[in-house]
PDB file of N, CA and C in Angstrom:
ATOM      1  N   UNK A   1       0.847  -1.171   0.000  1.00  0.00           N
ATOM      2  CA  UNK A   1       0.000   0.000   0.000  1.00  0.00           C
ATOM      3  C   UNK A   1       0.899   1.241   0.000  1.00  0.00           C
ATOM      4  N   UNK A   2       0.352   2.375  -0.770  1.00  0.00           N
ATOM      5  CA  UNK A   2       0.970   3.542  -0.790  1.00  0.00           C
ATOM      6  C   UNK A   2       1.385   4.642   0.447  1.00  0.00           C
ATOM      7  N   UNK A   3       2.395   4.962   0.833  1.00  0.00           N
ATOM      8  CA  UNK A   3       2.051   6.044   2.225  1.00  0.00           C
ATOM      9  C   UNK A   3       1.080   6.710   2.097  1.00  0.00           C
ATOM     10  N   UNK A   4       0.653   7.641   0.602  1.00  0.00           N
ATOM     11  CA  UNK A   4      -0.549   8.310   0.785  1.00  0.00           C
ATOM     12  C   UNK A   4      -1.897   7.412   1.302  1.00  0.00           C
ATOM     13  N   UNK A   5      -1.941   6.773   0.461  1.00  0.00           N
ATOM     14  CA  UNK A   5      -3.240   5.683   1.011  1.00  0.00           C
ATOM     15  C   UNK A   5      -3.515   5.080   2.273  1.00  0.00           C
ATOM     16  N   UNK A   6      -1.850   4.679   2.700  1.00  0.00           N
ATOM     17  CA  UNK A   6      -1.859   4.822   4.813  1.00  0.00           C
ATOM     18  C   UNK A   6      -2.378   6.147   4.980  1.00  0.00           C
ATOM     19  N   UNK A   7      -1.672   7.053   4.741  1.00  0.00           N
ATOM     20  CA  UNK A   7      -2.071   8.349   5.239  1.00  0.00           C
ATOM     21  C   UNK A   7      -3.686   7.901   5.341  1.00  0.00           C
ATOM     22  N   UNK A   8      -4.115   8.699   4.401  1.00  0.00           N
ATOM     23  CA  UNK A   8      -5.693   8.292   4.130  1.00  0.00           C
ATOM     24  C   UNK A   8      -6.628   7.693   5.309  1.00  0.00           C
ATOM     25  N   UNK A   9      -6.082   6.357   5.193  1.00  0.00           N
ATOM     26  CA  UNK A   9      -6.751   5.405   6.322  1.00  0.00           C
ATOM     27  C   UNK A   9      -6.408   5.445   7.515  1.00  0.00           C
ATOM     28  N   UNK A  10      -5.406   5.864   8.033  1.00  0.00           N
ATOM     29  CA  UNK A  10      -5.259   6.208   9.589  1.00  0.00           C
ATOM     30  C   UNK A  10      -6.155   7.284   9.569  1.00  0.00           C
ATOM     31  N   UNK A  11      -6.059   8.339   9.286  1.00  0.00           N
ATOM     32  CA  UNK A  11      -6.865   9.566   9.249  1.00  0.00           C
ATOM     33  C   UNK A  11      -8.468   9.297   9.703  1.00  0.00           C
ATOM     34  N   UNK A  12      -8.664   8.033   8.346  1.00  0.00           N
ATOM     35  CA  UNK A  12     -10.352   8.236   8.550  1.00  0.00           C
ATOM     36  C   UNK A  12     -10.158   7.267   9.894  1.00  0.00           C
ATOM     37  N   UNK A  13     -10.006   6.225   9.920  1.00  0.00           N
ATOM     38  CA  UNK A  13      -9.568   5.347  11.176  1.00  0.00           C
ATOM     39  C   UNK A  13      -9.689   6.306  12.414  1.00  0.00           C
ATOM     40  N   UNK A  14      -8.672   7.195  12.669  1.00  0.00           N
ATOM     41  CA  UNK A  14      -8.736   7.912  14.045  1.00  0.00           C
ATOM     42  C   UNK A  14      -9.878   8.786  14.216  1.00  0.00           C
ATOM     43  N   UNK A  15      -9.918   9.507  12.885  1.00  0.00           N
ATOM     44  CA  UNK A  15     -11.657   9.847  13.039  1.00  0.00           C
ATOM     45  C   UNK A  15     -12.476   9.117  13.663  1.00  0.00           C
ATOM     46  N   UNK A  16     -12.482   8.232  12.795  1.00  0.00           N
ATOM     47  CA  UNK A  16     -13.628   7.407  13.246  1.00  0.00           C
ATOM     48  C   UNK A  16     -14.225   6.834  14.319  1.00  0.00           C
ATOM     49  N   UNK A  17     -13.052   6.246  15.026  1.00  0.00           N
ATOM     50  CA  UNK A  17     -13.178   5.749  16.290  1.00  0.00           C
ATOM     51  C   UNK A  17     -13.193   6.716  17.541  1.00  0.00           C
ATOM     52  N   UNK A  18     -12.908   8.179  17.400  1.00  0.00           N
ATOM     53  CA  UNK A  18     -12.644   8.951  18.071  1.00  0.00           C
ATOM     54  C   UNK A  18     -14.189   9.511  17.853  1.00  0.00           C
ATOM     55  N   UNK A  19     -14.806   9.735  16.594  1.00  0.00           N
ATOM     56  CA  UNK A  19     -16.650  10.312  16.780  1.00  0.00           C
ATOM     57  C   UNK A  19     -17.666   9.502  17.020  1.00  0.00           C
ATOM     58  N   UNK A  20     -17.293   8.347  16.920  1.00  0.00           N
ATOM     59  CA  UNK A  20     -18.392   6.996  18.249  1.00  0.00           C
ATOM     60  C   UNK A  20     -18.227   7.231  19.344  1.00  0.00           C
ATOM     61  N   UNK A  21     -17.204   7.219  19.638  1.00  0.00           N
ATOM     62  CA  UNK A  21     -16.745   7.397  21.296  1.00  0.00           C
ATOM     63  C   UNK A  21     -16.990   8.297  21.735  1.00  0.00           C
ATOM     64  N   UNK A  22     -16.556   9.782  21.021  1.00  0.00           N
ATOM     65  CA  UNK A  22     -17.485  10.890  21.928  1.00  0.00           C
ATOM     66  C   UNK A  22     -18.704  11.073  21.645  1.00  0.00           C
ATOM     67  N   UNK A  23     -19.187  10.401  20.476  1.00  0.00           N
ATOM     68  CA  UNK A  23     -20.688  10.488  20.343  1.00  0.00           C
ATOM     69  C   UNK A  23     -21.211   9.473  21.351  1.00  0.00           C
ATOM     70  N   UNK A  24     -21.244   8.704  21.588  1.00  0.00           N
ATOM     71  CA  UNK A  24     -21.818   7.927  22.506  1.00  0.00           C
ATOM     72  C   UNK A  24     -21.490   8.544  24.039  1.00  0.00           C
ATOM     73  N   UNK A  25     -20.705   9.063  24.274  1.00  0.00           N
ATOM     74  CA  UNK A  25     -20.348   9.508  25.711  1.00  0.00           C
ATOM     75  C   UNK A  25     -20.775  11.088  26.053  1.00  0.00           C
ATOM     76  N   UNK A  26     -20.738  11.817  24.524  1.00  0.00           N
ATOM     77  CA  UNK A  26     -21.795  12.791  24.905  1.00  0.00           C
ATOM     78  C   UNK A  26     -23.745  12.642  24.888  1.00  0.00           C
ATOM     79  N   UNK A  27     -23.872  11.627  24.315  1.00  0.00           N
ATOM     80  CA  UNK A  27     -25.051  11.256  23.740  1.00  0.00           C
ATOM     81  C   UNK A  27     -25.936  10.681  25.306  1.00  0.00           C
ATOM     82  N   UNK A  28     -24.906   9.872  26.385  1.00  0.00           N
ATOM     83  CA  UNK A  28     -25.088   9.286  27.382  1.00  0.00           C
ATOM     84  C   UNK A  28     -24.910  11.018  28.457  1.00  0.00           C
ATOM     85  N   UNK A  29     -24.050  11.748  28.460  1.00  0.00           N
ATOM     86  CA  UNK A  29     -24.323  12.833  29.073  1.00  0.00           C
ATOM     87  C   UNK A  29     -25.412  14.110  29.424  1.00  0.00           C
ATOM     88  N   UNK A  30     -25.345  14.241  28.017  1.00  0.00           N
ATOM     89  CA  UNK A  30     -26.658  15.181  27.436  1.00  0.00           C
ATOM     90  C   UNK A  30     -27.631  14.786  26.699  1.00  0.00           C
ATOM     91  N   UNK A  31     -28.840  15.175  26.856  1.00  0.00           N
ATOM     92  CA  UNK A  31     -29.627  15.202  26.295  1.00  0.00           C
ATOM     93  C   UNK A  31     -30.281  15.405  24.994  1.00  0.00           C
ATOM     94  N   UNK A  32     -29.595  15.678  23.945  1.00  0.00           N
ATOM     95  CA  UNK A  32     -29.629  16.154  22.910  1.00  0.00           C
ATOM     96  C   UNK A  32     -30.254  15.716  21.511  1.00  0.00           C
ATOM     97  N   UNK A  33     -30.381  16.289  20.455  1.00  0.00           N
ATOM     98  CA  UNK A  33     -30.874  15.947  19.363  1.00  0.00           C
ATOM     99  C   UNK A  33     -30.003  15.248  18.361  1.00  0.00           C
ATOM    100  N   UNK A  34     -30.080  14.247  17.630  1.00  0.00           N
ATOM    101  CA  UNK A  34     -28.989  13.629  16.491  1.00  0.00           C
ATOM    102  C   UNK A  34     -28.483  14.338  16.037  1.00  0.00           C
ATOM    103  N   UNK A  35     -29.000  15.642  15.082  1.00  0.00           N
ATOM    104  CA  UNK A  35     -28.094  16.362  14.552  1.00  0.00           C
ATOM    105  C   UNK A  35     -27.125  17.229  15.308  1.00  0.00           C
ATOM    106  N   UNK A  36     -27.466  17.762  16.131  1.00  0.00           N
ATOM    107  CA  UNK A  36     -26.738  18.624  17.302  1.00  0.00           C
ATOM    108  C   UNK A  36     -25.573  17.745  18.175  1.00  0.00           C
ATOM    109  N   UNK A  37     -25.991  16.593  18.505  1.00  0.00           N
ATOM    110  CA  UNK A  37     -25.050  15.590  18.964  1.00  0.00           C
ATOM    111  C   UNK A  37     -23.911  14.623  17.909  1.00  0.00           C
ATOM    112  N   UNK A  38     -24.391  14.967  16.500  1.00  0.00           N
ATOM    113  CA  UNK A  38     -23.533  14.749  15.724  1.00  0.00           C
ATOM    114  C   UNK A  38     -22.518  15.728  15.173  1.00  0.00           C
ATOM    115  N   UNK A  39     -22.964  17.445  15.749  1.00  0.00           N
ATOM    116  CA  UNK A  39     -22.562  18.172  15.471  1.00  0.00           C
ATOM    117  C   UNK A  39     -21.348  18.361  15.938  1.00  0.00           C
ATOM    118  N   UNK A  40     -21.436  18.338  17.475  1.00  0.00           N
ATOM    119  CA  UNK A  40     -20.584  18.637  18.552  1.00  0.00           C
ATOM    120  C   UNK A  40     -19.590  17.654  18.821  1.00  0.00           C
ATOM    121  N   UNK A  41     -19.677  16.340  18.159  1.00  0.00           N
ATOM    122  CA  UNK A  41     -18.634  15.263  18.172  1.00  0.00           C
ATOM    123  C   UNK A  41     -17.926  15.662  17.159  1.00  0.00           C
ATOM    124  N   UNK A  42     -18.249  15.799  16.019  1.00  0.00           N
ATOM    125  CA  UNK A  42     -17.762  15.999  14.969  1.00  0.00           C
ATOM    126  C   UNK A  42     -16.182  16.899  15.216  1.00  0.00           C
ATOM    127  N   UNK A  43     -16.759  18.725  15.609  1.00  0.00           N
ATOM    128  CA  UNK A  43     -16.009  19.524  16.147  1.00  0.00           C
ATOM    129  C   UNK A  43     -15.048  18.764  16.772  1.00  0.00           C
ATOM    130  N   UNK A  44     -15.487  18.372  18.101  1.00  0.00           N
ATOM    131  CA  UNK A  44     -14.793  18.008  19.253  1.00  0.00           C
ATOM    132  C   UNK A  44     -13.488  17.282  18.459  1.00  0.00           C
ATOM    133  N   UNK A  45     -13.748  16.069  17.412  1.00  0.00           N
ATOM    134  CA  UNK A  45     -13.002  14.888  17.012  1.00  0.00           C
ATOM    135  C   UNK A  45     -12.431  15.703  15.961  1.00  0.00           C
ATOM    136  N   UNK A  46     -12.352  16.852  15.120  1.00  0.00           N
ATOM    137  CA  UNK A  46     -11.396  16.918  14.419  1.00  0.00           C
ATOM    138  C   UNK A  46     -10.241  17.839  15.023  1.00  0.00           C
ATOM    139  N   UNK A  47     -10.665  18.328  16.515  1.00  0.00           N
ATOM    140  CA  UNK A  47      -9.925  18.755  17.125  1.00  0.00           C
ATOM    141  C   UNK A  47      -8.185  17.556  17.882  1.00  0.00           C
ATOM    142  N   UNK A  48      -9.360  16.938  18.476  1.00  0.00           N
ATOM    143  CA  UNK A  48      -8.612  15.924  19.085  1.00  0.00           C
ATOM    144  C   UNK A  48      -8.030  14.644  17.909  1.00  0.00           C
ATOM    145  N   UNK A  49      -8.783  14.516  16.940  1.00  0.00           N
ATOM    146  CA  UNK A  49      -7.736  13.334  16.188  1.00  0.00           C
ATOM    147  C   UNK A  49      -6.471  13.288  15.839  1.00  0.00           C
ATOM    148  N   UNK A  50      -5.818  12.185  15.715  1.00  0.00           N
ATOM    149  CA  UNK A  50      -4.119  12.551  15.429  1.00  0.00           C
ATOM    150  C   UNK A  50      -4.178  12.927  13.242  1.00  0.00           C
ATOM    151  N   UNK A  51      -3.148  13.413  13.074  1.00  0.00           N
ATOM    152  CA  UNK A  51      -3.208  14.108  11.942  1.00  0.00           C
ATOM    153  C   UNK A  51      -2.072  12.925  11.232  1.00  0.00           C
ATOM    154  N   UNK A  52      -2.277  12.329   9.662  1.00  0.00           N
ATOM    155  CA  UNK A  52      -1.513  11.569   9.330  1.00  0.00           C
ATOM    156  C   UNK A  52      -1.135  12.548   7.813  1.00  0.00           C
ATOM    157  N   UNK A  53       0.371  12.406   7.540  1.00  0.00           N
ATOM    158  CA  UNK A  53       0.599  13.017   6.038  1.00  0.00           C
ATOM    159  C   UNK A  53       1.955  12.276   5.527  1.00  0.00           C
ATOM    160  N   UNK A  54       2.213  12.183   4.694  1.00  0.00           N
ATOM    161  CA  UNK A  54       3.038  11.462   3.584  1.00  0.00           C
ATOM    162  C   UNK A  54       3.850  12.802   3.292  1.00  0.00           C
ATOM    163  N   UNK A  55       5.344  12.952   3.515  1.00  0.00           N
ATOM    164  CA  UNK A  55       6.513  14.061   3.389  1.00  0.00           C
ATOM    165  C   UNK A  55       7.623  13.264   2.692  1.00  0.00           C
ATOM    166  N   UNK A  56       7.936  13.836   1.901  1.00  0.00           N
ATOM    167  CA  UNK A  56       8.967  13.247   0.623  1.00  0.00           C
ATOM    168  C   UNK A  56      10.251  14.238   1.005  1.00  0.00           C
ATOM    169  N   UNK A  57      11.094  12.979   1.349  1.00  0.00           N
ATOM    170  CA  UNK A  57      12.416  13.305   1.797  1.00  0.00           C
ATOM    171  C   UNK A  57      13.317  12.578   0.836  1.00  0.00           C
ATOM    172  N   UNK A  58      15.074  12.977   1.044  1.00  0.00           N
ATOM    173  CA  UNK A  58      15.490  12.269  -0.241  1.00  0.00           C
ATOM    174  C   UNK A  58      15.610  10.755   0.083  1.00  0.00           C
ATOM    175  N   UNK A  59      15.050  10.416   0.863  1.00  0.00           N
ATOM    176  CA  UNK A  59      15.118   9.041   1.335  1.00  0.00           C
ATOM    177  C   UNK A  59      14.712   8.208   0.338  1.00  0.00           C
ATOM    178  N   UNK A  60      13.334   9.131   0.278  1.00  0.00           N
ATOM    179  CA  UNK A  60      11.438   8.563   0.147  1.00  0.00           C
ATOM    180  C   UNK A  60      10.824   9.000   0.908  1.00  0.00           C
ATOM    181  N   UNK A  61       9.388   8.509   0.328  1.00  0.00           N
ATOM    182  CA  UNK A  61       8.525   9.451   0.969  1.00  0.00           C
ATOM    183  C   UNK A  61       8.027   8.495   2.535  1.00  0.00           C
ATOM    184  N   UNK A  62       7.731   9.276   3.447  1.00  0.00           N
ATOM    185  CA  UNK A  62       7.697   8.878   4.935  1.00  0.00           C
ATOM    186  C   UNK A  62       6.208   9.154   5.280  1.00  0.00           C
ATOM    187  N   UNK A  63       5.767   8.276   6.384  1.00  0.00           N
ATOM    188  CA  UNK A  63       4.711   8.731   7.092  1.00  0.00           C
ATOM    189  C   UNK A  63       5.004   9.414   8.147  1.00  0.00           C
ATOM    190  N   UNK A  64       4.226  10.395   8.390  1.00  0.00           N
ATOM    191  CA  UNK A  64       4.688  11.232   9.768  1.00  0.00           C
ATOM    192  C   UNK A  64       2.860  11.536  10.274  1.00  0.00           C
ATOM    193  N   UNK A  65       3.154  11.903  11.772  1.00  0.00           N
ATOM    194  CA  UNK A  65       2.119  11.664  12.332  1.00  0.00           C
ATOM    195  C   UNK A  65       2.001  13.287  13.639  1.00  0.00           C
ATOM    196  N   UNK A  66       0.743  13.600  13.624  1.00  0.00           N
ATOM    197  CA  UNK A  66       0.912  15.183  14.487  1.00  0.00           C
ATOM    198  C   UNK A  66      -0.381  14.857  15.380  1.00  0.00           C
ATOM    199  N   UNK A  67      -0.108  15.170  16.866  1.00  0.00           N
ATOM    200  CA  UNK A  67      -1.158  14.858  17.374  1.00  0.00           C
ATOM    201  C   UNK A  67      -1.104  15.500  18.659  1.00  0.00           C
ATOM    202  N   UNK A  68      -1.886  16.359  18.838  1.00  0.00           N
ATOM    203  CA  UNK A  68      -2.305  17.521  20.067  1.00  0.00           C
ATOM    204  C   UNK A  68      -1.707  17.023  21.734  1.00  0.00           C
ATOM    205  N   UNK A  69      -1.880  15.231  21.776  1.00  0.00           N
ATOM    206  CA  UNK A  69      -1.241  14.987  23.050  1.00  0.00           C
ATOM    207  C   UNK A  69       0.146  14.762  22.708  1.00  0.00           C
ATOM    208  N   UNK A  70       1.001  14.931  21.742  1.00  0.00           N
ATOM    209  CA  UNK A  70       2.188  14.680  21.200  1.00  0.00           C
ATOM    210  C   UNK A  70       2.957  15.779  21.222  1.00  0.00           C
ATOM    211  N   UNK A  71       3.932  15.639  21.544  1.00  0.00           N
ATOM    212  CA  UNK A  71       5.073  16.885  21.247  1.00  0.00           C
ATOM    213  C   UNK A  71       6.027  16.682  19.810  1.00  0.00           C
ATOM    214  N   UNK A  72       5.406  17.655  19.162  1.00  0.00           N
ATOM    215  CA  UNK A  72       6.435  17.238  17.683  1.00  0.00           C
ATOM    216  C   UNK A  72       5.819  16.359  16.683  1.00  0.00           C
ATOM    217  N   UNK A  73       6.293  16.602  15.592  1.00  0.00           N
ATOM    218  CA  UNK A  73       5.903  15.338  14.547  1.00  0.00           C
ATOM    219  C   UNK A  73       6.681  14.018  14.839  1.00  0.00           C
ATOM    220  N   UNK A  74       5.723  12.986  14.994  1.00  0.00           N
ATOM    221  CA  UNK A  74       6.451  11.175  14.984  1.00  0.00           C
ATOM    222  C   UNK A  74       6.466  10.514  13.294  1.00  0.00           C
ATOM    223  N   UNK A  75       7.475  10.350  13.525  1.00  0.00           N
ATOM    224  CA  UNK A  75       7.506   9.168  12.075  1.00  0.00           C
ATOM    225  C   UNK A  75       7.025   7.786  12.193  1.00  0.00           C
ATOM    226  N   UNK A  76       6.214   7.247  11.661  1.00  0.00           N
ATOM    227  CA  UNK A  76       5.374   5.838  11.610  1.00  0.00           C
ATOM    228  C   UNK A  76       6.550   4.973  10.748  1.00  0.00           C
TER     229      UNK A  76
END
């Protein structure tokens, strides 16, 4: 598989699992409406997801990874 295409799929991946989880845990908190509770996960999770991108060095190209509880970019 291509780094871009990892890229890609971690991305939607951490999304993903990150707007069930606060959807269900805000959904169990508050009271709210589907759309409004899909709203506010949404926000919340593109805040908090880790960030995946493909950087072309003279190596080759690398996965690198950025993520709000992280200090610095990690290489995968």
């Amino acid at each position: 598989m291509k780094p871009k295409n990892k890229a890609l799929v971690y991305n939607f991946l951490g999304f993903a699992i990150l707007f069930i989880a606060i959807r269900f845990l805000v959904g169990m908190l508050l009271d709210l409406k589907t759309i409004l509770l899909a709203i506010i996960a949404g926000v919340v999770t593109i805040v908090l997801a880790p960030k995946f991108a493909v950087v072309k060095t003279p190596k080759g190209k690398k996965l690198m990874m950025s993520w709000i509880f992280l200090k610095g970019v990690r290489e995968l």
